[in-house]
PDB file of N, CA and C in Angstrom:
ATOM      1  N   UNK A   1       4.543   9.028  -8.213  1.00  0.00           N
ATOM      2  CA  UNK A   1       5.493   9.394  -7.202  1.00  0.00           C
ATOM      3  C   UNK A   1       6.158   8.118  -6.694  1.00  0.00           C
ATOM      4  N   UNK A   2       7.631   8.098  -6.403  1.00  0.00           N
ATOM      5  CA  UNK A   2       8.104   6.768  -5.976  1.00  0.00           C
ATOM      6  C   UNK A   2       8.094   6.990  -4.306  1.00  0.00           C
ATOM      7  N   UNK A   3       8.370   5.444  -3.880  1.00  0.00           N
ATOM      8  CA  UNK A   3       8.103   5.473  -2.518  1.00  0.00           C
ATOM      9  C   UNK A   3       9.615   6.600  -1.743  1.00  0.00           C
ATOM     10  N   UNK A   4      10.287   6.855  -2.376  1.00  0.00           N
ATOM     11  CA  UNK A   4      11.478   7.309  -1.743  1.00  0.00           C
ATOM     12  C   UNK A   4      10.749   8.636  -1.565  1.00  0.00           C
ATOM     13  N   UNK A   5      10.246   9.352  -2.627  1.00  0.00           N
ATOM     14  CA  UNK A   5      10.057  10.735  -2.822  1.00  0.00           C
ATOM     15  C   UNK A   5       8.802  11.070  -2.193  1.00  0.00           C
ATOM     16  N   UNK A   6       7.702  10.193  -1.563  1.00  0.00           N
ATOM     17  CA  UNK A   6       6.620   9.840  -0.894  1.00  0.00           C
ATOM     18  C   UNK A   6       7.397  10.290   0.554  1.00  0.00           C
ATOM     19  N   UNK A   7       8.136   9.634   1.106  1.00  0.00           N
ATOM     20  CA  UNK A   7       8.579   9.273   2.362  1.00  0.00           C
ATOM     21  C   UNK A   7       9.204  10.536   2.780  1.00  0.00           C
ATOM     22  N   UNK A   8      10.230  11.243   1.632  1.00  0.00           N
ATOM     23  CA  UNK A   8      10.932  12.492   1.679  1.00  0.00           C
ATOM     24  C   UNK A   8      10.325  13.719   1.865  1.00  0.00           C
ATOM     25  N   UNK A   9       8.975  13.765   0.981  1.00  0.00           N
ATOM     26  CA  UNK A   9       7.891  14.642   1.052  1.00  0.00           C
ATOM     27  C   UNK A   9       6.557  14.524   2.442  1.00  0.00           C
ATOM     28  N   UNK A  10       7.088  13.450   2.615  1.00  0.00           N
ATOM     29  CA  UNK A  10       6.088  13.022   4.185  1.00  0.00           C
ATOM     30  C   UNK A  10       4.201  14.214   3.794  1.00  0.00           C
ATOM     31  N   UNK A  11       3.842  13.698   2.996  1.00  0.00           N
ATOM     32  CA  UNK A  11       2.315  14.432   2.652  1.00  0.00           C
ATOM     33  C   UNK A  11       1.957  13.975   3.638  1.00  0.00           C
ATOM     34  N   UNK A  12       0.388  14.669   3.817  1.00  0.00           N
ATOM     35  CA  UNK A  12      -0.537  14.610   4.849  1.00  0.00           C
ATOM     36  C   UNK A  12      -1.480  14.163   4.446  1.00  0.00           C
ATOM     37  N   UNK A  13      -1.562  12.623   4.528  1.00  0.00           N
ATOM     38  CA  UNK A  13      -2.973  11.627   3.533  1.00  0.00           C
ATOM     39  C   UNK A  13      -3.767  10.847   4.403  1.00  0.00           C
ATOM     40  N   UNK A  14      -4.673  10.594   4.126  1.00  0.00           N
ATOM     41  CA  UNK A  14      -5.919   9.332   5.220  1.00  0.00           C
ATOM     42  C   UNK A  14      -5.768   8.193   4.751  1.00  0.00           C
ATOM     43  N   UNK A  15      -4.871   7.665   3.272  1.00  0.00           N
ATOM     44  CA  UNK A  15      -4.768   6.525   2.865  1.00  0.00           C
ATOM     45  C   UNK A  15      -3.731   6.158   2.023  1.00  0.00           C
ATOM     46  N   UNK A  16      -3.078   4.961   1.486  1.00  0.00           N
ATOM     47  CA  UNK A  16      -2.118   5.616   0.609  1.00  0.00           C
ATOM     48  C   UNK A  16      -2.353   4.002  -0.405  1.00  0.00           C
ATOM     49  N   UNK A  17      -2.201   4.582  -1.260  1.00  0.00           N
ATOM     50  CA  UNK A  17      -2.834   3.158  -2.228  1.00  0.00           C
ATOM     51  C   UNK A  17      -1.127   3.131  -3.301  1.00  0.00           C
ATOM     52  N   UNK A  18      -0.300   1.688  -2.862  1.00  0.00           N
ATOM     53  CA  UNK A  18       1.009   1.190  -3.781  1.00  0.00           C
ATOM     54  C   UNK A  18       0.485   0.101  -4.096  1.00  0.00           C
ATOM     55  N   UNK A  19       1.848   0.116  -5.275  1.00  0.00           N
ATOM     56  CA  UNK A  19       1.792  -0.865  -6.248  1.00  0.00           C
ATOM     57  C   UNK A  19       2.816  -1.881  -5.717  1.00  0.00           C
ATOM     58  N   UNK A  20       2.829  -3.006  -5.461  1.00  0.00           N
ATOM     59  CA  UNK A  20       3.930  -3.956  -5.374  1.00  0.00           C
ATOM     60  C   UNK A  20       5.120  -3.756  -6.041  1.00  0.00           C
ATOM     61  N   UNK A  21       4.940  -3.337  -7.264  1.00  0.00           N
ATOM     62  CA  UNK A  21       6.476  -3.287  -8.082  1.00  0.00           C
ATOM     63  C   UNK A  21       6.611  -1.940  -8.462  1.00  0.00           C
ATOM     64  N   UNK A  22       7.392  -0.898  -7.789  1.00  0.00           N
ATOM     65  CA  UNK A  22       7.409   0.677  -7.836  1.00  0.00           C
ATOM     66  C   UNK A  22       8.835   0.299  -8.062  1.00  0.00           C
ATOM     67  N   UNK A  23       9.162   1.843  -8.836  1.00  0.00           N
ATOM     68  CA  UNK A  23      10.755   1.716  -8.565  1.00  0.00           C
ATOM     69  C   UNK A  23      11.252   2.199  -7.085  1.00  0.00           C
ATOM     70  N   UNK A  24      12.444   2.238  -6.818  1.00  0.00           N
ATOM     71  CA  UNK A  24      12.991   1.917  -5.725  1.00  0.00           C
ATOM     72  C   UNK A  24      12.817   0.712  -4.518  1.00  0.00           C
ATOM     73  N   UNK A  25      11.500   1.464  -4.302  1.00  0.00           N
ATOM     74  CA  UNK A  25      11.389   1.197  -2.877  1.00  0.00           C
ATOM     75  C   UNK A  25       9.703   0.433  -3.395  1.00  0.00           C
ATOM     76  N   UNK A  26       9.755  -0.997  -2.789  1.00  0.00           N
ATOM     77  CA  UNK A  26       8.651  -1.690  -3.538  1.00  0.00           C
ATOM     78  C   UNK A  26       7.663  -1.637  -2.607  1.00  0.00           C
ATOM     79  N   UNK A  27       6.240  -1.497  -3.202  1.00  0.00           N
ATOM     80  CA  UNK A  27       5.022  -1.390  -2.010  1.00  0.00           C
ATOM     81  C   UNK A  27       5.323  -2.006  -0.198  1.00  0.00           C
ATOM     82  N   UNK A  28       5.828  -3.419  -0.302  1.00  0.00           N
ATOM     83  CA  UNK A  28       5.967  -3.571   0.896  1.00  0.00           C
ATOM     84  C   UNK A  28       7.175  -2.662   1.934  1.00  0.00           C
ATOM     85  N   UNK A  29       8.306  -2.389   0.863  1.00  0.00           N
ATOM     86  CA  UNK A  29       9.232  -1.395   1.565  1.00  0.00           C
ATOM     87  C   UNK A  29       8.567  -0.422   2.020  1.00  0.00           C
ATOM     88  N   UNK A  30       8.315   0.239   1.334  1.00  0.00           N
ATOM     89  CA  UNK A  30       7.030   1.605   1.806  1.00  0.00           C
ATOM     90  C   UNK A  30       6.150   1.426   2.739  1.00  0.00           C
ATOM     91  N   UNK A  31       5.507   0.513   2.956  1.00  0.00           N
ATOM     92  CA  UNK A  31       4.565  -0.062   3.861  1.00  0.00           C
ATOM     93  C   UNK A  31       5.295  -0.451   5.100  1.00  0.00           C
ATOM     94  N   UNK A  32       6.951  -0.709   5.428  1.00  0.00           N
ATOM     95  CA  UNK A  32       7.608  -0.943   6.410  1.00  0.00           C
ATOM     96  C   UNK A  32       8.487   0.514   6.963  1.00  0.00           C
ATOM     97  N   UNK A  33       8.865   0.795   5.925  1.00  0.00           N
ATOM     98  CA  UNK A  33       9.384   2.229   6.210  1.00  0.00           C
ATOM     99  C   UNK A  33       8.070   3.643   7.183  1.00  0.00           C
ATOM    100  N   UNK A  34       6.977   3.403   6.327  1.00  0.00           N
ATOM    101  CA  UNK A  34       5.799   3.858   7.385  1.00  0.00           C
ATOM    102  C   UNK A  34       5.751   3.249   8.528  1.00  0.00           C
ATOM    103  N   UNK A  35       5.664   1.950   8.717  1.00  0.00           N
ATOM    104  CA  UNK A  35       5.431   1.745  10.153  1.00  0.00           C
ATOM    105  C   UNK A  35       6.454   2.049  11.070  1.00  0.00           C
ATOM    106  N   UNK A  36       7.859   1.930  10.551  1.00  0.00           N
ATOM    107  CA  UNK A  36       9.300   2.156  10.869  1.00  0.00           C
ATOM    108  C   UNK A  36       8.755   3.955  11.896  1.00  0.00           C
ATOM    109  N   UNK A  37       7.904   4.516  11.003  1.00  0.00           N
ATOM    110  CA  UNK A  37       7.935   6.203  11.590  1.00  0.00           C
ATOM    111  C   UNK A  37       6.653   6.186  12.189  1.00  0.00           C
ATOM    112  N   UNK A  38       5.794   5.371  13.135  1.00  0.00           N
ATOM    113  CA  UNK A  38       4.508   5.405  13.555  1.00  0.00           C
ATOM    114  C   UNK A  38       3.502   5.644  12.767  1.00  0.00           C
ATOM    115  N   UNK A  39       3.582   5.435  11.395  1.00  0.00           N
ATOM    116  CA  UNK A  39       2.185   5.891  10.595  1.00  0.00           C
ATOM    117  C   UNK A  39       1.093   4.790  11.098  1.00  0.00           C
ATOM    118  N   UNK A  40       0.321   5.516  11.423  1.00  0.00           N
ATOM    119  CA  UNK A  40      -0.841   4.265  11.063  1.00  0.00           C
ATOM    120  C   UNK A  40      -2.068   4.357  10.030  1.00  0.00           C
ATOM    121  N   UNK A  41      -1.684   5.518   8.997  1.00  0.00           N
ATOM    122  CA  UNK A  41      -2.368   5.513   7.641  1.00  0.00           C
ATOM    123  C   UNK A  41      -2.507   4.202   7.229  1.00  0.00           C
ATOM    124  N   UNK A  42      -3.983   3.787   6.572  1.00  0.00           N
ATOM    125  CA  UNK A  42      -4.464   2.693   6.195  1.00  0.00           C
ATOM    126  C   UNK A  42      -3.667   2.308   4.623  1.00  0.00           C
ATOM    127  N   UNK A  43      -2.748   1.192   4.150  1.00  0.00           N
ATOM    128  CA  UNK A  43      -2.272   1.375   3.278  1.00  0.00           C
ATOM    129  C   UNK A  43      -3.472   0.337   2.308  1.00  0.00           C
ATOM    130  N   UNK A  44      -3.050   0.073   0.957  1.00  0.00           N
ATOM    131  CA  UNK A  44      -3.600  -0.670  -0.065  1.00  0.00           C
ATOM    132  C   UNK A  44      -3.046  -0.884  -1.195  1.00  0.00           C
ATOM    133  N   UNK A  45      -2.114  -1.663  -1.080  1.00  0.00           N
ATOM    134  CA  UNK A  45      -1.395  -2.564  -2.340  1.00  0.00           C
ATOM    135  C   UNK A  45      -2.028  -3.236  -3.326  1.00  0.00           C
ATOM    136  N   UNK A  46      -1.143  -3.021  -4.567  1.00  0.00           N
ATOM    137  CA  UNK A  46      -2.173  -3.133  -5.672  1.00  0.00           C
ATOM    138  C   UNK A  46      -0.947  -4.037  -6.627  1.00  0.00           C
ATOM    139  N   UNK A  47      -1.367  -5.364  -6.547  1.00  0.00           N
ATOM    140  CA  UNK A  47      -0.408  -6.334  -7.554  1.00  0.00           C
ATOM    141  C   UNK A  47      -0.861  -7.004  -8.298  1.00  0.00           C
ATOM    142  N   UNK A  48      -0.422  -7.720  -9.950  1.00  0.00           N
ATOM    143  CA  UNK A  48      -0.566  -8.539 -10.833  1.00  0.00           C
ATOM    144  C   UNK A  48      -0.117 -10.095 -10.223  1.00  0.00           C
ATOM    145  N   UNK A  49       1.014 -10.011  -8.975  1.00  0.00           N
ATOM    146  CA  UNK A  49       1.731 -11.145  -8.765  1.00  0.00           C
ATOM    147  C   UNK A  49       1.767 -11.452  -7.190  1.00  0.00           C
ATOM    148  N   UNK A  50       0.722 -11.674  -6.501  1.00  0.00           N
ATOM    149  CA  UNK A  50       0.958 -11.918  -5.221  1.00  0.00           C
ATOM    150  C   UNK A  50       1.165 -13.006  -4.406  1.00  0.00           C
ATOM    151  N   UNK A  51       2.033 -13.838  -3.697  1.00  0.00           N
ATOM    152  CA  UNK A  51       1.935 -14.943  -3.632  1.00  0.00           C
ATOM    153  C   UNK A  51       1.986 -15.198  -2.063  1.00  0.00           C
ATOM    154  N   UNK A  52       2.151 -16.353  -1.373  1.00  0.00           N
ATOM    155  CA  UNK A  52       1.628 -16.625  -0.001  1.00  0.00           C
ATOM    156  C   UNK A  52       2.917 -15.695   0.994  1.00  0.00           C
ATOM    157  N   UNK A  53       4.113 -15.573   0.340  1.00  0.00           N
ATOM    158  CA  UNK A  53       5.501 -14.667   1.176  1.00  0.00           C
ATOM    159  C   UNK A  53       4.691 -13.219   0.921  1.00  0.00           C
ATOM    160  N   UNK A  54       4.108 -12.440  -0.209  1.00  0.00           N
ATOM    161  CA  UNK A  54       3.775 -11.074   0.064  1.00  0.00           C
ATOM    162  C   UNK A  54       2.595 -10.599   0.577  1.00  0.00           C
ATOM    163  N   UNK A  55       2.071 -11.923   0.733  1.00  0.00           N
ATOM    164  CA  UNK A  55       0.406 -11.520   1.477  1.00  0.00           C
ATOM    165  C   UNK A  55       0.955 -11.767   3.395  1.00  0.00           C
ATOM    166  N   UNK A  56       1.750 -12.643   3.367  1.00  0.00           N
ATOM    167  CA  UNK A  56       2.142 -13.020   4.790  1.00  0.00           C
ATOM    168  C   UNK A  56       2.807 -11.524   5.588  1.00  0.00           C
ATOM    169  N   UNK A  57       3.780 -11.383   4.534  1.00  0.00           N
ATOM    170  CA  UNK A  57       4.568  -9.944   4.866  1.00  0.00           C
ATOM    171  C   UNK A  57       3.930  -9.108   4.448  1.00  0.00           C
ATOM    172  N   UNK A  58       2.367  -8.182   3.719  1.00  0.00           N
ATOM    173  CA  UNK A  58       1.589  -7.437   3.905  1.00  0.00           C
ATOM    174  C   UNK A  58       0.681  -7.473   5.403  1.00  0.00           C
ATOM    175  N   UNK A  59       0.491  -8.884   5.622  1.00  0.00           N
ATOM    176  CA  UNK A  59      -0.393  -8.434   6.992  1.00  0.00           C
ATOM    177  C   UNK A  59       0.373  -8.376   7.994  1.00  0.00           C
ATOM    178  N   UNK A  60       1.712  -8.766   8.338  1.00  0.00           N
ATOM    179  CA  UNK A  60       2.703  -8.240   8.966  1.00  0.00           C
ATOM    180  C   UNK A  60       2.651  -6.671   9.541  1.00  0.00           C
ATOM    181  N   UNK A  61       2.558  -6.188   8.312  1.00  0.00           N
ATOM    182  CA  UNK A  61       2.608  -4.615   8.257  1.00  0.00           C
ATOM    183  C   UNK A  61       1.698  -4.105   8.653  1.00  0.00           C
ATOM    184  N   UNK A  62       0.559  -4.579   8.458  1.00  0.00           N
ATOM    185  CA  UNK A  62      -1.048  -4.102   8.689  1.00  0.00           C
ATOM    186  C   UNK A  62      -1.499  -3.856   7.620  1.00  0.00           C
ATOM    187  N   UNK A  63      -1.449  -4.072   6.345  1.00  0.00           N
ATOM    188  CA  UNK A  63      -1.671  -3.860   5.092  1.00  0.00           C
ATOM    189  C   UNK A  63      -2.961  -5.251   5.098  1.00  0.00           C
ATOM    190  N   UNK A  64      -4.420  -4.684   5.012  1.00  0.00           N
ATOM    191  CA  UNK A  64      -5.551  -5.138   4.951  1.00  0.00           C
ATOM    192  C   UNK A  64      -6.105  -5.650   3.959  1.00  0.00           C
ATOM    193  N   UNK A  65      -5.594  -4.804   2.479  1.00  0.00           N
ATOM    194  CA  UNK A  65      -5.925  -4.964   1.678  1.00  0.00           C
ATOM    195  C   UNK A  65      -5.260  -5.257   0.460  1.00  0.00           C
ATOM    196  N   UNK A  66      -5.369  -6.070   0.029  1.00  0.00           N
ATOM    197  CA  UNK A  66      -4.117  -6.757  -1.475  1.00  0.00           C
ATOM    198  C   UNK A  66      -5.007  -6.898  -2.894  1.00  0.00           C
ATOM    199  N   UNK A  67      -5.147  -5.970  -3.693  1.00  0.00           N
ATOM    200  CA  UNK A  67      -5.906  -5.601  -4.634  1.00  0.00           C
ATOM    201  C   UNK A  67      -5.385  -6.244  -6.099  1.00  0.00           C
ATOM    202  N   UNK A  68      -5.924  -7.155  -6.418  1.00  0.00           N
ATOM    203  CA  UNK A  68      -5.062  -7.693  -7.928  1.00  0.00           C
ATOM    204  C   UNK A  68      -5.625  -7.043  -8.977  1.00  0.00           C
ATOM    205  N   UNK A  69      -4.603  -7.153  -9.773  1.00  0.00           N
ATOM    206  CA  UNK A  69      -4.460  -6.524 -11.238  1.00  0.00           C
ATOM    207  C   UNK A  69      -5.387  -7.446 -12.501  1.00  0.00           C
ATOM    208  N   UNK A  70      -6.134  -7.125 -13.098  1.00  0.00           N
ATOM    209  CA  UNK A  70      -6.472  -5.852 -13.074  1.00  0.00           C
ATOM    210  C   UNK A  70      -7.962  -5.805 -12.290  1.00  0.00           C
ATOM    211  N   UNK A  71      -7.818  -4.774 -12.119  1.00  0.00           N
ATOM    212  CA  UNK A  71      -9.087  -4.445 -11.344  1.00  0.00           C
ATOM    213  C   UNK A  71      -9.595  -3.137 -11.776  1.00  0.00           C
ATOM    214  N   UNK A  72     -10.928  -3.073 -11.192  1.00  0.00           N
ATOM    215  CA  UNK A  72     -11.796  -2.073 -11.965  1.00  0.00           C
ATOM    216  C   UNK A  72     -11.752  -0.679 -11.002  1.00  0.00           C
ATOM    217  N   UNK A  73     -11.980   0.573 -11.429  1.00  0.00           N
ATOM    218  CA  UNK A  73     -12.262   1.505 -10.468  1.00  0.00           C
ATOM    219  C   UNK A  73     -13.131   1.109  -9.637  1.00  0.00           C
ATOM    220  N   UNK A  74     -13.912   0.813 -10.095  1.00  0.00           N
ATOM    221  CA  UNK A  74     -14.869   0.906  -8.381  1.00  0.00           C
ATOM    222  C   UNK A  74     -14.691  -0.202  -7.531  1.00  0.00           C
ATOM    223  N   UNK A  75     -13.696  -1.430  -7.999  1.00  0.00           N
ATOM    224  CA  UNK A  75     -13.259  -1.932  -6.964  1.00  0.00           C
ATOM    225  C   UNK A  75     -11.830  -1.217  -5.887  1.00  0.00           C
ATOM    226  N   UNK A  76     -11.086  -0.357  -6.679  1.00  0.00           N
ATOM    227  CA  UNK A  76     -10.225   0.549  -6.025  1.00  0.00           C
ATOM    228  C   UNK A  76     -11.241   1.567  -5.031  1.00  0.00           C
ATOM    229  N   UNK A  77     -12.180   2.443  -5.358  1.00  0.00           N
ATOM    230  CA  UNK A  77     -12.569   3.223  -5.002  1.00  0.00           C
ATOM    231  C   UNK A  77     -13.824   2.798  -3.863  1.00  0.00           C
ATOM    232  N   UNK A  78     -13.737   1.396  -3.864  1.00  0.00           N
ATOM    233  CA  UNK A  78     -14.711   1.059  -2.949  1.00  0.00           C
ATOM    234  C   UNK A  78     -13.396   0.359  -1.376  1.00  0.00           C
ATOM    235  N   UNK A  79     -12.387  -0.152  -2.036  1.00  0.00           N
ATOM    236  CA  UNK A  79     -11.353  -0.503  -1.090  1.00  0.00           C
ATOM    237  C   UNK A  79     -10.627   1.101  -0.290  1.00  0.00           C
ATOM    238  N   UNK A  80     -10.940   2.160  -0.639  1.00  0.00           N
ATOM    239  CA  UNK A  80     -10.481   3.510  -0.207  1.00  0.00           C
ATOM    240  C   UNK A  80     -11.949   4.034   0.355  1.00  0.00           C
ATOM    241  N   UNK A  81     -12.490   3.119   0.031  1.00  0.00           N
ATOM    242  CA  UNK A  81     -14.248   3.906   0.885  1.00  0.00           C
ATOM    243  C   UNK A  81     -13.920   3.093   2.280  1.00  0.00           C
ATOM    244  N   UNK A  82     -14.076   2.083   1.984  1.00  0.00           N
ATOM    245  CA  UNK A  82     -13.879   1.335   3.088  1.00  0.00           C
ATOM    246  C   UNK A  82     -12.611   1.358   3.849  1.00  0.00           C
ATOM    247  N   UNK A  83     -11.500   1.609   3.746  1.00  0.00           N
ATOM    248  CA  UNK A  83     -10.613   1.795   4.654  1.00  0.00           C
ATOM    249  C   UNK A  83     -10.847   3.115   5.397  1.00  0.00           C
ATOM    250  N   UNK A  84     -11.307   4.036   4.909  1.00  0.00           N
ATOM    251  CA  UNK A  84     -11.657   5.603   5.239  1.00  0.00           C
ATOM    252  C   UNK A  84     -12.339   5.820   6.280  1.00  0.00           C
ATOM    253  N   UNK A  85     -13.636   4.308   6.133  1.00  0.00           N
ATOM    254  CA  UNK A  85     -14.723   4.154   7.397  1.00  0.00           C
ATOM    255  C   UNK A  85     -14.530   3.794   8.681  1.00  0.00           C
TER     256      UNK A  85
END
């Protein structure tokens, strides 16, 4: 699902796990556009390329967690345990 069609569809989630490089609208857009509408769903970005400008402007947002590529399920599924708690 892209972040446009995410935002349009406004679901009802406890977490929302993006990718840095989505089409349109790139993890951090999404992550600003939520806060833009009071979300305070726990987000979790997931990049191959993160550097000191997208980690600065993730915790900006409140984005806790910056997950590099590649990574294993149970490191995803333990970063969605723990934000949940």
């Amino acid at each position: 699902m892209s972040g446009a069609i995410f935002l349009k569809d406004n679901p009802d989630v406890d977490c929302i796990v993006v990718d840095y490089h989505m089409p349109g609208l790139n993890g951090l857009e999404l992550a600003s556009a939520l806060t833009v509408r009071g979300s305070y769903v726990p987000v979790i970005m997931i990049t191959a390329t993160a550097d000191a400008m997208v980690e600065r402007r993730a915790a900006e947002l409140g984005i806790k967690r910056i997950l590099r590529k590649p990574l294993s399920n149970r490191a995803l599924l333990n970063a969605v345990r723990e934000e949940l708690e």
